[in-house]
C-alpha atoms as a PDB file:
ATOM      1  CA  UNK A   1       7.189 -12.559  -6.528  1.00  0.00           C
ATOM      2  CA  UNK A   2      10.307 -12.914  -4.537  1.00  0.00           C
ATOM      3  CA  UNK A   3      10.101  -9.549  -2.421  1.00  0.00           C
ATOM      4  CA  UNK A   4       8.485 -11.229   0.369  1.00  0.00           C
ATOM      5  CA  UNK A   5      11.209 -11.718   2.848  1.00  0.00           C
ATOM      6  CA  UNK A   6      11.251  -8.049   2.784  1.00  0.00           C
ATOM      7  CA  UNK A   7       7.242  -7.834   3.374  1.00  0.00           C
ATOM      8  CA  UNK A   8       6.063  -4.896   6.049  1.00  0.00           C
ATOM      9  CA  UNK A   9       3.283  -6.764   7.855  1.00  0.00           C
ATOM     10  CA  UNK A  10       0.768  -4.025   8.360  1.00  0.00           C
ATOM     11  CA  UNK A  11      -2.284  -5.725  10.249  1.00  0.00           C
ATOM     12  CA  UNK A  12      -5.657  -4.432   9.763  1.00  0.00           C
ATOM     13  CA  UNK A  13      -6.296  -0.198   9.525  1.00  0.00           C
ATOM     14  CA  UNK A  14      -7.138   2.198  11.988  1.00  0.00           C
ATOM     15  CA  UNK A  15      -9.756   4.539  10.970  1.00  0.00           C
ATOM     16  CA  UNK A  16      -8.270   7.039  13.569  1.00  0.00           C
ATOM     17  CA  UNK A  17      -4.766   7.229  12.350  1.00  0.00           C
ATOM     18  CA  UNK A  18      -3.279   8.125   8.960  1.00  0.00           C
ATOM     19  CA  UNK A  19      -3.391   5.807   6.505  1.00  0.00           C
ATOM     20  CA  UNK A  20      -2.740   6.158   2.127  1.00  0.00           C
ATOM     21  CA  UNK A  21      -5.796   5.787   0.107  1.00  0.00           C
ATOM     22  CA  UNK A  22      -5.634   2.219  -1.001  1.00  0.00           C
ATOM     23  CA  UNK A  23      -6.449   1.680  -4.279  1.00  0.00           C
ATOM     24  CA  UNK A  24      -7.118  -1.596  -6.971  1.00  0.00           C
ATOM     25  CA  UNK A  25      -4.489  -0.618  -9.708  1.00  0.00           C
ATOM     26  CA  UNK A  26      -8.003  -0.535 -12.416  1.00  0.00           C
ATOM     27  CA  UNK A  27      -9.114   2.510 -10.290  1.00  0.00           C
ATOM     28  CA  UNK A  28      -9.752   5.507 -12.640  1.00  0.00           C
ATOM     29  CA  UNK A  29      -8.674   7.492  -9.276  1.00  0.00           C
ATOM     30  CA  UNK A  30      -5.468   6.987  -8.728  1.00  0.00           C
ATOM     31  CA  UNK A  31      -3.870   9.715 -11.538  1.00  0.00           C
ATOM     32  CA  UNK A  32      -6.189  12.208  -9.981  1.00  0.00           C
ATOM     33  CA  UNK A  33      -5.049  11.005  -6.245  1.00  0.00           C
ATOM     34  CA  UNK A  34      -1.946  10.811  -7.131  1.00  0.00           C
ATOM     35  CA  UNK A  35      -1.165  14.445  -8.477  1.00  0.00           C
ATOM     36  CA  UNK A  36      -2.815  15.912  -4.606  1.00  0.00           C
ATOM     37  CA  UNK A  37      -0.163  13.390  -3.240  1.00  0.00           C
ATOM     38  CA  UNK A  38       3.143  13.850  -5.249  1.00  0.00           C
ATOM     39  CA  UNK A  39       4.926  15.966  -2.483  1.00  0.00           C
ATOM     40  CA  UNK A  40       5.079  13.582   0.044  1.00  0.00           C
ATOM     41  CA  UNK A  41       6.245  10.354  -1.849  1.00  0.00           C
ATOM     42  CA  UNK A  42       5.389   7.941   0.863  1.00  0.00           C
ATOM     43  CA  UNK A  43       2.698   5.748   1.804  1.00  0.00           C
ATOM     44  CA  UNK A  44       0.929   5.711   5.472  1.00  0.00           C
ATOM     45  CA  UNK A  45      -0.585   2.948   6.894  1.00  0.00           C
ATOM     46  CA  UNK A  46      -1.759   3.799  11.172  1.00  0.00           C
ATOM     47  CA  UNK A  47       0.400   6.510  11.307  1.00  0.00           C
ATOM     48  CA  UNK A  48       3.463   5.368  10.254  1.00  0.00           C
ATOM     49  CA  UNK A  49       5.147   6.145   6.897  1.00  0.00           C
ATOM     50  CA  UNK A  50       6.727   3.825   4.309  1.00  0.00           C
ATOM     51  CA  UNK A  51       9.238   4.547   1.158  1.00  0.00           C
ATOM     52  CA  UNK A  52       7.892   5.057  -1.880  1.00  0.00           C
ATOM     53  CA  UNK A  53       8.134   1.501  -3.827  1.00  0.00           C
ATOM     54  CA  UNK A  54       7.786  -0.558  -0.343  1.00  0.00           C
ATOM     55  CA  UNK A  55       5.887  -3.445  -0.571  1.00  0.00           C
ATOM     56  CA  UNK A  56       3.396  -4.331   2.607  1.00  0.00           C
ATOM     57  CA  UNK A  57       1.148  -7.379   3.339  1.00  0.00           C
ATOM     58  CA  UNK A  58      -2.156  -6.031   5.129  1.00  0.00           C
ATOM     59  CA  UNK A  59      -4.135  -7.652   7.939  1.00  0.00           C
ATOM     60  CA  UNK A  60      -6.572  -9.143   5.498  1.00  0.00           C
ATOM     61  CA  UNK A  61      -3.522 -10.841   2.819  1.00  0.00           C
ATOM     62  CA  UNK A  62      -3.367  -8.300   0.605  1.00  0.00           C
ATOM     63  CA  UNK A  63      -0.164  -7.668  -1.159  1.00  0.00           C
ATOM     64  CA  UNK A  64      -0.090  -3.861  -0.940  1.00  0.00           C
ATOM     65  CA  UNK A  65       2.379  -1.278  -3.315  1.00  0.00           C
ATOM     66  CA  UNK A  66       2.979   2.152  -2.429  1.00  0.00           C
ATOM     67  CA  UNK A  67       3.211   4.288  -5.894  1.00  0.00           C
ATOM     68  CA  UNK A  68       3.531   7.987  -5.087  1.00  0.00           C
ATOM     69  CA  UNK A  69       1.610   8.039  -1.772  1.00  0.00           C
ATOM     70  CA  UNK A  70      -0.507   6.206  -2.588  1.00  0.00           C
ATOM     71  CA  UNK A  71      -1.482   1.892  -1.677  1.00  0.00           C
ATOM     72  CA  UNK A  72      -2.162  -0.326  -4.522  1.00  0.00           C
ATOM     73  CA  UNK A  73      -3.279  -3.716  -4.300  1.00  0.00           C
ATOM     74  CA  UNK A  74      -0.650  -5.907  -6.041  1.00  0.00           C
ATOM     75  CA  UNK A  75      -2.176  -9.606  -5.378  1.00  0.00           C
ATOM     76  CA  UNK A  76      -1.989 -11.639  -2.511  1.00  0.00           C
ATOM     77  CA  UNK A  77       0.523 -12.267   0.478  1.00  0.00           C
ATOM     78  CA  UNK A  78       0.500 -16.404   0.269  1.00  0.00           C
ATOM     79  CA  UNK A  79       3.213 -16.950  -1.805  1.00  0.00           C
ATOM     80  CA  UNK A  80       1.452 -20.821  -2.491  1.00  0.00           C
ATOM     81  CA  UNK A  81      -2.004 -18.382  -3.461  1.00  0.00           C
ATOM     82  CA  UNK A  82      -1.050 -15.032  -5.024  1.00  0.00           C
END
């Protein structure tokens, strides 16, 4: 993937802010999530809010995806180790 110039580096999640479910895209959950969430297309990650179809790398490498509020792992954030 070429996106990652364009990568939000998120760091590691704070269980006392807001933050998007986040989600392997072979979750069975993420229809059902996804229909509670459809309002507010945006993804959260400690409190702060992200367009819908932003692309994120979190504190532990994970290539993150926000899909109608909701975070779904999308591979890894070494381009050399996807």
């Amino acid at each position: 993937m070429n996106q990652h110039h364009s990568l939000f580096q998120l760091g590691a999640p704070d269980p006392d802010t807001k933050t998007s479910p986040i989600l392997e895209d072979t979750d069975e959950e993420v229809e059902t999530l996804a229909q509670g969430l459809e309002e507010d297309n945006q993804c959260y990650f400690n409190n702060v809010s992200y367009q819908d179809g932003s692309y994120a790398c979190s504190g532990s490498g994970e290539l993150l995806h926000c899909e109608k509020g909701i975070w779904r792992r999308a591979g890894g954030c070494d381009p050399d180790n996807p």
